[in-house]
C-alpha atoms as a PDB file:
ATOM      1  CA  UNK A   1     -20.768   3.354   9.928  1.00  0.00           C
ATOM      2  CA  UNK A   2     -17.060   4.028   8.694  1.00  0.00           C
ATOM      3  CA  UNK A   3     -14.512   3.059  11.240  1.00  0.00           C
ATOM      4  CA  UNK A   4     -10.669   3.969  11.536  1.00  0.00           C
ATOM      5  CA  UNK A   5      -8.462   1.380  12.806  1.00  0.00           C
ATOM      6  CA  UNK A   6      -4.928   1.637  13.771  1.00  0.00           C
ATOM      7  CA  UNK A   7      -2.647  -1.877  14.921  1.00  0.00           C
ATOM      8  CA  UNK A   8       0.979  -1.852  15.636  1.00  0.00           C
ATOM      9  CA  UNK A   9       2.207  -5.063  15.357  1.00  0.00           C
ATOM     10  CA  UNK A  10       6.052  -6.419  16.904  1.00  0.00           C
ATOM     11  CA  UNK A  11       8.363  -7.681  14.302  1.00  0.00           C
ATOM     12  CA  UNK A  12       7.533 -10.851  15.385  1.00  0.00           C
ATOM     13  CA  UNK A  13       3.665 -10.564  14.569  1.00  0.00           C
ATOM     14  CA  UNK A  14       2.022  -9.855  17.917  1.00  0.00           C
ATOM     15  CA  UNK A  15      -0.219  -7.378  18.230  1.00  0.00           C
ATOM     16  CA  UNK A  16       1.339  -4.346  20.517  1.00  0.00           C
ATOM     17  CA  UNK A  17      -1.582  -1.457  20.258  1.00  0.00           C
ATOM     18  CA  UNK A  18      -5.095  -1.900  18.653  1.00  0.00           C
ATOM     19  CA  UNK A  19      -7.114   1.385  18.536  1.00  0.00           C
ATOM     20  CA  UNK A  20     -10.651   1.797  17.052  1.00  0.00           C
ATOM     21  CA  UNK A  21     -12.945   5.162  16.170  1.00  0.00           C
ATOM     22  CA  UNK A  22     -15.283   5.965  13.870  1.00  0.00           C
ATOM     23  CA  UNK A  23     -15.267   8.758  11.703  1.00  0.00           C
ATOM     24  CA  UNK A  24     -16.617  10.519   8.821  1.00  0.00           C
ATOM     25  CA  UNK A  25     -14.751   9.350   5.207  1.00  0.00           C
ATOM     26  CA  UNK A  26     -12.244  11.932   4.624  1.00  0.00           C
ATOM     27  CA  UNK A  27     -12.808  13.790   1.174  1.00  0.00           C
ATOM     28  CA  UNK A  28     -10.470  12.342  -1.786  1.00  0.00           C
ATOM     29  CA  UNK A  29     -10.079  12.697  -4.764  1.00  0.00           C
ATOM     30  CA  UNK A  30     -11.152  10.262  -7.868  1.00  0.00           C
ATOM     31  CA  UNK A  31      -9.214   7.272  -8.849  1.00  0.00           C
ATOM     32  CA  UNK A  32      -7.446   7.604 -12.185  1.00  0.00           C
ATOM     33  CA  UNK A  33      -5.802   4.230 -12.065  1.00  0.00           C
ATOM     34  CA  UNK A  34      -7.523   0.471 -11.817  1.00  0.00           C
ATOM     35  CA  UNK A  35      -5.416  -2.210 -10.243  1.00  0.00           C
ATOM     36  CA  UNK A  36      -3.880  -3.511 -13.305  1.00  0.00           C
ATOM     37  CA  UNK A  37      -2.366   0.205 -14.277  1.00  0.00           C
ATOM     38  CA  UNK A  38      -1.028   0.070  -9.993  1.00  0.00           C
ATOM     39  CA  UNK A  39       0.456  -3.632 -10.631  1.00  0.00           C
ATOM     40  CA  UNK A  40       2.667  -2.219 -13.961  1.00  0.00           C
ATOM     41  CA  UNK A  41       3.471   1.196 -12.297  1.00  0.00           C
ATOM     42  CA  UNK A  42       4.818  -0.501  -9.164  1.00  0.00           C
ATOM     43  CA  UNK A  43       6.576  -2.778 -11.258  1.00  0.00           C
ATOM     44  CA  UNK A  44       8.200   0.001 -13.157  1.00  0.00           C
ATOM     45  CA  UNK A  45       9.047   1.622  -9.604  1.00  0.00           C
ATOM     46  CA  UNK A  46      10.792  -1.119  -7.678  1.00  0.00           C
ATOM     47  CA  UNK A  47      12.455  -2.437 -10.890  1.00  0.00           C
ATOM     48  CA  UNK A  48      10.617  -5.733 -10.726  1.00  0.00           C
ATOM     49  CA  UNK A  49       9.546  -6.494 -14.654  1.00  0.00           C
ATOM     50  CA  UNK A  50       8.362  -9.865 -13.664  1.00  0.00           C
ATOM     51  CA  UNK A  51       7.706 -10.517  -9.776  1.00  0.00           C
ATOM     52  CA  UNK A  52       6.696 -14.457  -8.890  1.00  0.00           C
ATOM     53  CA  UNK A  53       3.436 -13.100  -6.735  1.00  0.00           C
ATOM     54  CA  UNK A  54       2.066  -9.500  -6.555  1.00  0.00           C
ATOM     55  CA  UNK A  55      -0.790  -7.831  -4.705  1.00  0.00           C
ATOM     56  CA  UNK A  56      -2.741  -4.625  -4.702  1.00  0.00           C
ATOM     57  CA  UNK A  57      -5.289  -2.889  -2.459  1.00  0.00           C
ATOM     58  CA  UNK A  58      -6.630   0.479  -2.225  1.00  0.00           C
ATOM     59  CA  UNK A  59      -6.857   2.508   0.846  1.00  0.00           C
ATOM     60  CA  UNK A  60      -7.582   5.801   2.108  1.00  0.00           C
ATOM     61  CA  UNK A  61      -4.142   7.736   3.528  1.00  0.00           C
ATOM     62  CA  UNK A  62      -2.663  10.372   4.455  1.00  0.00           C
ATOM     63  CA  UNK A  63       0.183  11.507   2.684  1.00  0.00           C
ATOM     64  CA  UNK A  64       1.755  15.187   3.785  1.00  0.00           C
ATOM     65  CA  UNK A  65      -1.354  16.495   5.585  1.00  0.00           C
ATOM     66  CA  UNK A  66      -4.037  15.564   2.732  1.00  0.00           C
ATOM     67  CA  UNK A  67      -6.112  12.338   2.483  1.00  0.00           C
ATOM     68  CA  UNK A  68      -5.542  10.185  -1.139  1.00  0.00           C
ATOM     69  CA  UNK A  69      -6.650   7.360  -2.300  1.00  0.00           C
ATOM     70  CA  UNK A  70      -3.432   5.183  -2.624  1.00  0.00           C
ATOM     71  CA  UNK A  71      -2.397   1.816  -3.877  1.00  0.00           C
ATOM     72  CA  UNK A  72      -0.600  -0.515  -1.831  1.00  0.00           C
ATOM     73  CA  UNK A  73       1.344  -2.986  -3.889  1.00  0.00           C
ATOM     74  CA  UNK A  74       3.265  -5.805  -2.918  1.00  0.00           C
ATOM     75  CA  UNK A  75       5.694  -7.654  -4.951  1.00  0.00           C
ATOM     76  CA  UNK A  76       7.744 -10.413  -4.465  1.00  0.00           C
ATOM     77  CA  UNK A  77      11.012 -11.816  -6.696  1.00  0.00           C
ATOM     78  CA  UNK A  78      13.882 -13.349  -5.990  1.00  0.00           C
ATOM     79  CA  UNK A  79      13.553 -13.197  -2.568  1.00  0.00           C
ATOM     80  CA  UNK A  80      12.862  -9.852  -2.104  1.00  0.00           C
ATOM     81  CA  UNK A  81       9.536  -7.982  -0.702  1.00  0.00           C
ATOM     82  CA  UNK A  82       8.891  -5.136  -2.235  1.00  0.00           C
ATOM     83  CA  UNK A  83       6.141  -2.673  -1.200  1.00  0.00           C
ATOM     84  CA  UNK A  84       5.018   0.230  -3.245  1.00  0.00           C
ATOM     85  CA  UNK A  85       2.642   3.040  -2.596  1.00  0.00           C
ATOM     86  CA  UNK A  86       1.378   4.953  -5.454  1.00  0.00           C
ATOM     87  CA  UNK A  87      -1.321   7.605  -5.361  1.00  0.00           C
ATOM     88  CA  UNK A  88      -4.076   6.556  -7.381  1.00  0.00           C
ATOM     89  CA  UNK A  89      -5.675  10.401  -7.871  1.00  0.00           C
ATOM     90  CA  UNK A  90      -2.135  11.157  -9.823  1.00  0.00           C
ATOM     91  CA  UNK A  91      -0.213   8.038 -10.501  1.00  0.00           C
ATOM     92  CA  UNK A  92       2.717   9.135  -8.902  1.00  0.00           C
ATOM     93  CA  UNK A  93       4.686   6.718  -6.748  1.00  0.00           C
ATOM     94  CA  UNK A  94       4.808   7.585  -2.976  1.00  0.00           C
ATOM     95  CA  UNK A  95       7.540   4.976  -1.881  1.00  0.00           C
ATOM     96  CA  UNK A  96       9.181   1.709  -2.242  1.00  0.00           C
ATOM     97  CA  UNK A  97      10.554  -0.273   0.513  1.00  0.00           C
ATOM     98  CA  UNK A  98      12.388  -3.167   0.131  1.00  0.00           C
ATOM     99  CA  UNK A  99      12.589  -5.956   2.663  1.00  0.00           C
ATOM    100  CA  UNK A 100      13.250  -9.776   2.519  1.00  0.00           C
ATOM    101  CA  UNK A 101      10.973 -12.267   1.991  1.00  0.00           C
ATOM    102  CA  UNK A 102      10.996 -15.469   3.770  1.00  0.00           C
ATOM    103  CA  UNK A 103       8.204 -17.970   2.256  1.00  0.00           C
ATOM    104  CA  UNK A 104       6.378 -19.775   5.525  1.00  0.00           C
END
């Protein structure tokens, strides 16, 4: 049973709004990138040849009215977060948002 959830979460962590639904799987279109071709691209993006950690996930979202299969990337270098959508049906780079980085 697919399920939607949306959280908005305080700078501080908490947990403001929590809604859940289920719903069909939107329609997207095929995934011409793997993770490793994300992880370069994103690195190529943000400017980051080398980052000291990196992540990447794919999700389902929406992006100017159609649903995409997109990679979220996060890298992380010289203190800096950087996190970098890219559409995985066309390899082009959605954003990058830059925000500090403060190790726990």
């Amino acid at each position: 049973m697919p399920a939607r959830v949306e959280l908005l979460l305080r700078s501080d962590g908490r947990l403001v709004h929590l809604t859940a639904d289920t719903t069909p799987d939107p329609d997207l279109p095929p995934v011409v990138m793997t993770e490793a071709d994300a992880l370069a691209a994103a690195r190529r993006h943000a400017g980051v040849p080398a980052p000291e950690e990196s992540t990447a996930g794919l999700v389902a979202e929406e992006v100017d009215g159609e649903w995409r299969p997109v990679w979220s990337v996060e890298l992380i270098a010289s203190g800096t977060r950087r996190l970098v959508r890219i559409d995985a049906a066309d390899a082009e780079p959605i954003t990058v948002v830059e925000r500090p980085h403060h190790t726990p």
